[in-house]
C-alpha atoms as a PDB file:
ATOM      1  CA  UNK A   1     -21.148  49.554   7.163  1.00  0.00           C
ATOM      2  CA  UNK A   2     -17.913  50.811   6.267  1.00  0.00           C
ATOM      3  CA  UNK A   3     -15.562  52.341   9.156  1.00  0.00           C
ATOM      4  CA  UNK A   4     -13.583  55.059   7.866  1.00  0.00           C
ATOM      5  CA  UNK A   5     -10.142  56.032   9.807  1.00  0.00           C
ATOM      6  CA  UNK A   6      -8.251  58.922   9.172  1.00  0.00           C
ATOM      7  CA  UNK A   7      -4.614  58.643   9.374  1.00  0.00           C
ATOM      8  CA  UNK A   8      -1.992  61.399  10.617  1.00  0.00           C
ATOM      9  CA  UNK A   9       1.312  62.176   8.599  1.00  0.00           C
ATOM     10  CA  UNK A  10       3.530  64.057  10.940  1.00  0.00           C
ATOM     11  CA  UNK A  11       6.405  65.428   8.717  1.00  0.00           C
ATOM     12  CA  UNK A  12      10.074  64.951  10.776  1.00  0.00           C
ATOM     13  CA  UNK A  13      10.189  68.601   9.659  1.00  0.00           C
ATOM     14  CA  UNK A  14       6.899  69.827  10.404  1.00  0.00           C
ATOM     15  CA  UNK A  15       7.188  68.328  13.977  1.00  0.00           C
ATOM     16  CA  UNK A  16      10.523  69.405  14.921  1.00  0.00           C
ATOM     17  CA  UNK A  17       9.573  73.292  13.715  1.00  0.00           C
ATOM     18  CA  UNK A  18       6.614  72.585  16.141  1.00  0.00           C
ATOM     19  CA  UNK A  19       8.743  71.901  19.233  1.00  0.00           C
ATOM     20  CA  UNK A  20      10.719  73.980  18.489  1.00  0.00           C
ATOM     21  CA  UNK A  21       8.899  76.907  18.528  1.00  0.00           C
ATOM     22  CA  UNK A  22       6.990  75.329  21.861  1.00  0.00           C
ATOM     23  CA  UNK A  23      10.587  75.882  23.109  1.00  0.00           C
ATOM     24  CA  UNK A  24      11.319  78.963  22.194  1.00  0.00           C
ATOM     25  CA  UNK A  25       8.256  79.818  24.186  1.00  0.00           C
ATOM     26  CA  UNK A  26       9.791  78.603  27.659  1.00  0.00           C
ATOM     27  CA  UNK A  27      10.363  80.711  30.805  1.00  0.00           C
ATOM     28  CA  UNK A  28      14.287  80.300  32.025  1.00  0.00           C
ATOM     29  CA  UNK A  29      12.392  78.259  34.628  1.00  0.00           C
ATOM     30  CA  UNK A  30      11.239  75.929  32.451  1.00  0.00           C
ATOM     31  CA  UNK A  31      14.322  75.920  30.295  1.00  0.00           C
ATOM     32  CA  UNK A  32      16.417  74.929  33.403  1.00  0.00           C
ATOM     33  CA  UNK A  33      14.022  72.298  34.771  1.00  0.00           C
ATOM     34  CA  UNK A  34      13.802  70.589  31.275  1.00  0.00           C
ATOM     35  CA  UNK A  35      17.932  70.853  31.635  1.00  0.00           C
ATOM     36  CA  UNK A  36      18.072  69.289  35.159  1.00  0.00           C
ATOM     37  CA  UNK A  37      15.448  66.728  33.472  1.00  0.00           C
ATOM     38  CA  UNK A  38      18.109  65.813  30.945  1.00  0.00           C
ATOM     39  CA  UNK A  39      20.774  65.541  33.291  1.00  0.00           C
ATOM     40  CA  UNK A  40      19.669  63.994  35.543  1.00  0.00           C
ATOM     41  CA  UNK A  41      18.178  61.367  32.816  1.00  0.00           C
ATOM     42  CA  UNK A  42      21.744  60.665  31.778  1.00  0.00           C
ATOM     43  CA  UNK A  43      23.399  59.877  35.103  1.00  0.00           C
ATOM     44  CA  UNK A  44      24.113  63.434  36.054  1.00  0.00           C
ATOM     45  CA  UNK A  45      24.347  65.658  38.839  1.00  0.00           C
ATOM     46  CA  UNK A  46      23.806  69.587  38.997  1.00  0.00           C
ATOM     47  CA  UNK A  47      23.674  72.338  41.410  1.00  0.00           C
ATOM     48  CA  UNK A  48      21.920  75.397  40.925  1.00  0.00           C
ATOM     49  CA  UNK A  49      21.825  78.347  43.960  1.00  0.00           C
ATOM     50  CA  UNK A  50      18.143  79.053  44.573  1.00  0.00           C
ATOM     51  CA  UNK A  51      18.584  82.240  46.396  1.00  0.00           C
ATOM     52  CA  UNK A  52      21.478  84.119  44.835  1.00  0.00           C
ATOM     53  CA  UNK A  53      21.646  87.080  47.386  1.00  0.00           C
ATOM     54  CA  UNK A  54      24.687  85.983  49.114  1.00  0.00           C
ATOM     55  CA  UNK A  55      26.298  84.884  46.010  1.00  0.00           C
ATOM     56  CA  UNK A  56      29.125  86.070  43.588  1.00  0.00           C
ATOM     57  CA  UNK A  57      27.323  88.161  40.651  1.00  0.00           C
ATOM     58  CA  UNK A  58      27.775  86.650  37.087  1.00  0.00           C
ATOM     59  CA  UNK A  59      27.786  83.042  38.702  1.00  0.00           C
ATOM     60  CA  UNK A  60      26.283  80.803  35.876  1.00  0.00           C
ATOM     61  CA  UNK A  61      22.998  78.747  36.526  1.00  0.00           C
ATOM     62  CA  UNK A  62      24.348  75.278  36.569  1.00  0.00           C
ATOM     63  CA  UNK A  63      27.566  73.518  37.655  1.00  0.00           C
ATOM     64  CA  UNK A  64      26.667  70.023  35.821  1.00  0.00           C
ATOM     65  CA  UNK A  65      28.892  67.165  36.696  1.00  0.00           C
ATOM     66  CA  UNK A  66      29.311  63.346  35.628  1.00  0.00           C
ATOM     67  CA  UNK A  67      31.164  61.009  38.178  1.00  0.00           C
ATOM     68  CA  UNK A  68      33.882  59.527  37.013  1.00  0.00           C
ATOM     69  CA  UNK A  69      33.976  55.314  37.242  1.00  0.00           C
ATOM     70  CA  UNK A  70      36.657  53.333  35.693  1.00  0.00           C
ATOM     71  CA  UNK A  71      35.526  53.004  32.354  1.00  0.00           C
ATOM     72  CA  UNK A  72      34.961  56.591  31.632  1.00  0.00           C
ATOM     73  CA  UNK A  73      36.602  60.114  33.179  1.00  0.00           C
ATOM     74  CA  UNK A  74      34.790  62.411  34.906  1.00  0.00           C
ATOM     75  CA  UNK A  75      33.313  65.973  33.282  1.00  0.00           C
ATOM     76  CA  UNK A  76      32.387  69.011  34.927  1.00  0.00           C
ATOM     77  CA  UNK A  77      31.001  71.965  33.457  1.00  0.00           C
ATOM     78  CA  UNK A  78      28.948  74.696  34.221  1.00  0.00           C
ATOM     79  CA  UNK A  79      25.767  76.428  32.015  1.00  0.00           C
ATOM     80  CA  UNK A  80      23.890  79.439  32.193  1.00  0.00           C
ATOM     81  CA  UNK A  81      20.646  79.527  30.506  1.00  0.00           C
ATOM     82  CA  UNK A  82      18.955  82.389  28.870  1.00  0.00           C
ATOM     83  CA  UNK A  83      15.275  82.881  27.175  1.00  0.00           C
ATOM     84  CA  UNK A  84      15.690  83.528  23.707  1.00  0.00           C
ATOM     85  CA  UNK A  85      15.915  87.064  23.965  1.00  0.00           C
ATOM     86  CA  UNK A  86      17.788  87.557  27.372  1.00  0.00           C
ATOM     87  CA  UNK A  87      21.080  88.974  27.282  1.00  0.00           C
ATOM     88  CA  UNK A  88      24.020  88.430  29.732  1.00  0.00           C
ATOM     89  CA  UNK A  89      24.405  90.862  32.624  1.00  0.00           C
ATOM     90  CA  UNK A  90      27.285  93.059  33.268  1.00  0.00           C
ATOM     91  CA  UNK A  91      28.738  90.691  35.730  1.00  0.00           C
ATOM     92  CA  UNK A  92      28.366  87.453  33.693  1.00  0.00           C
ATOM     93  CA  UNK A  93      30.043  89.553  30.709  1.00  0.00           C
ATOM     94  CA  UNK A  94      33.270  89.087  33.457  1.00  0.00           C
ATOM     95  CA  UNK A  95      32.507  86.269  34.905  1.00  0.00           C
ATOM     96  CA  UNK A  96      32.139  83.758  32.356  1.00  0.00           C
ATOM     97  CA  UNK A  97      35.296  84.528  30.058  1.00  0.00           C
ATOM     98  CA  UNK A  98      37.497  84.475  33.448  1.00  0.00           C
ATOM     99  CA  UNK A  99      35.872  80.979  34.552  1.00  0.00           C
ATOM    100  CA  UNK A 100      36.903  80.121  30.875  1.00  0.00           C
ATOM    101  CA  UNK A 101      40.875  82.052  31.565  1.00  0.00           C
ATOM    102  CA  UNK A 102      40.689  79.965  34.425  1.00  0.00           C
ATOM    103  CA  UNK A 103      40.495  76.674  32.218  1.00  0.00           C
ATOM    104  CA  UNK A 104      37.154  76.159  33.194  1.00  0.00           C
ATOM    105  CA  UNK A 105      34.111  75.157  30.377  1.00  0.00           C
ATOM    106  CA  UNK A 106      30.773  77.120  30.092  1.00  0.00           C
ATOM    107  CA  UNK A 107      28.235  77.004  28.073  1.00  0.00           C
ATOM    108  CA  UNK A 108      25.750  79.367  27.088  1.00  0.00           C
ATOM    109  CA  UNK A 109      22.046  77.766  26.476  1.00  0.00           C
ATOM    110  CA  UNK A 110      19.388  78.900  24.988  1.00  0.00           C
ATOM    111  CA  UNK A 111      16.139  76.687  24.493  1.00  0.00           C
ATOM    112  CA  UNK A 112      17.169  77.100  20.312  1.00  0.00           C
ATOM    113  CA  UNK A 113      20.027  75.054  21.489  1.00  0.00           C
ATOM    114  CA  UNK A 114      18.175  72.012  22.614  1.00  0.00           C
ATOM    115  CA  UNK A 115      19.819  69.337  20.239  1.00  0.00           C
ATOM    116  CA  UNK A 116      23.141  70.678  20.662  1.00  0.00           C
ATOM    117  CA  UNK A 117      23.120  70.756  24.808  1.00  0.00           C
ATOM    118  CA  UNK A 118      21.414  67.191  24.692  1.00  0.00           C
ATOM    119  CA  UNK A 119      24.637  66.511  22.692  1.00  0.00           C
ATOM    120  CA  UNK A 120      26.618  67.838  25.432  1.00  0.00           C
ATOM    121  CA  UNK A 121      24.911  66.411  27.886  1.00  0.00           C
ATOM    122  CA  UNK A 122      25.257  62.954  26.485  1.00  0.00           C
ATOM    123  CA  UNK A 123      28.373  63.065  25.280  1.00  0.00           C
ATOM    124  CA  UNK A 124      29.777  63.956  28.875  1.00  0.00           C
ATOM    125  CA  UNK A 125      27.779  61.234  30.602  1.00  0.00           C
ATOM    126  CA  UNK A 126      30.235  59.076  28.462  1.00  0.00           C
ATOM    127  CA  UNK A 127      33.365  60.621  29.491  1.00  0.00           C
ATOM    128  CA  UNK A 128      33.660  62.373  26.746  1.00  0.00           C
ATOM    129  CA  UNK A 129      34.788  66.065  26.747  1.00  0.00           C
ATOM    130  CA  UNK A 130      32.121  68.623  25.858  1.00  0.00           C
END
């Protein structure tokens, strides 16, 4: 009796359109916990305001930061995350280019930017500038 197996080819292309589109499909709440997940995963810290009411408007999502230790400089940033579609409000259309006057660096995510804010995100939990 002859056992027959079937064997899977996953094409790098094929399975990276796949995620990707599994991505695109993400609520900002699951964009921003799969964030946390990465920054966290790299040594990170972030802080996000759960109830915004008593907040500035326009504040971005996430103020990300990597300590710094003697072989590598600290890096701060901060991050606000949008679904593919969402658009910036009124107040973050103020907001972000004055944090960014101010010297400050912001980034604006959206889940299509996965390999470039995982680039980001490593790259500062090596002391490296963003």
């Amino acid at each position: 009796m002859q056992l027959l197996t079937a064997r899977r080819r996953f094409e790098p292309q094929t399975l990276a359109e796949g995620m990707a589109e599994q991505r695109a499909a993400w609520s900002e709440d699951q964009f921003q916990a799969a964030v946390l997940k990465q920054v966290a995963g790299a040594g990170g810290q972030a802080y996000h305001t759960r109830l915004s009411i008593h907040s500035r408007a326009g504040q971005p999502d996430l103020f990300v930061w990597f300590e710094g230790r003697a072989e590598r400089r600290g890096i701060a940033f901060w991050a606000e995350l949008k679904r593919e579609r969402g658009k910036l409000s009124p107040a973050q259309r103020d907001t972000i280019p004055s944090l960014r006057r101010a010297g400050e660096t912001v980034f604006i995510w959206r889940p299509r930017d996965w390999e470039a804010l995982c680039d980001v995100i490593w790259r500062a939990s090596q002391g490296y500038p963003p």
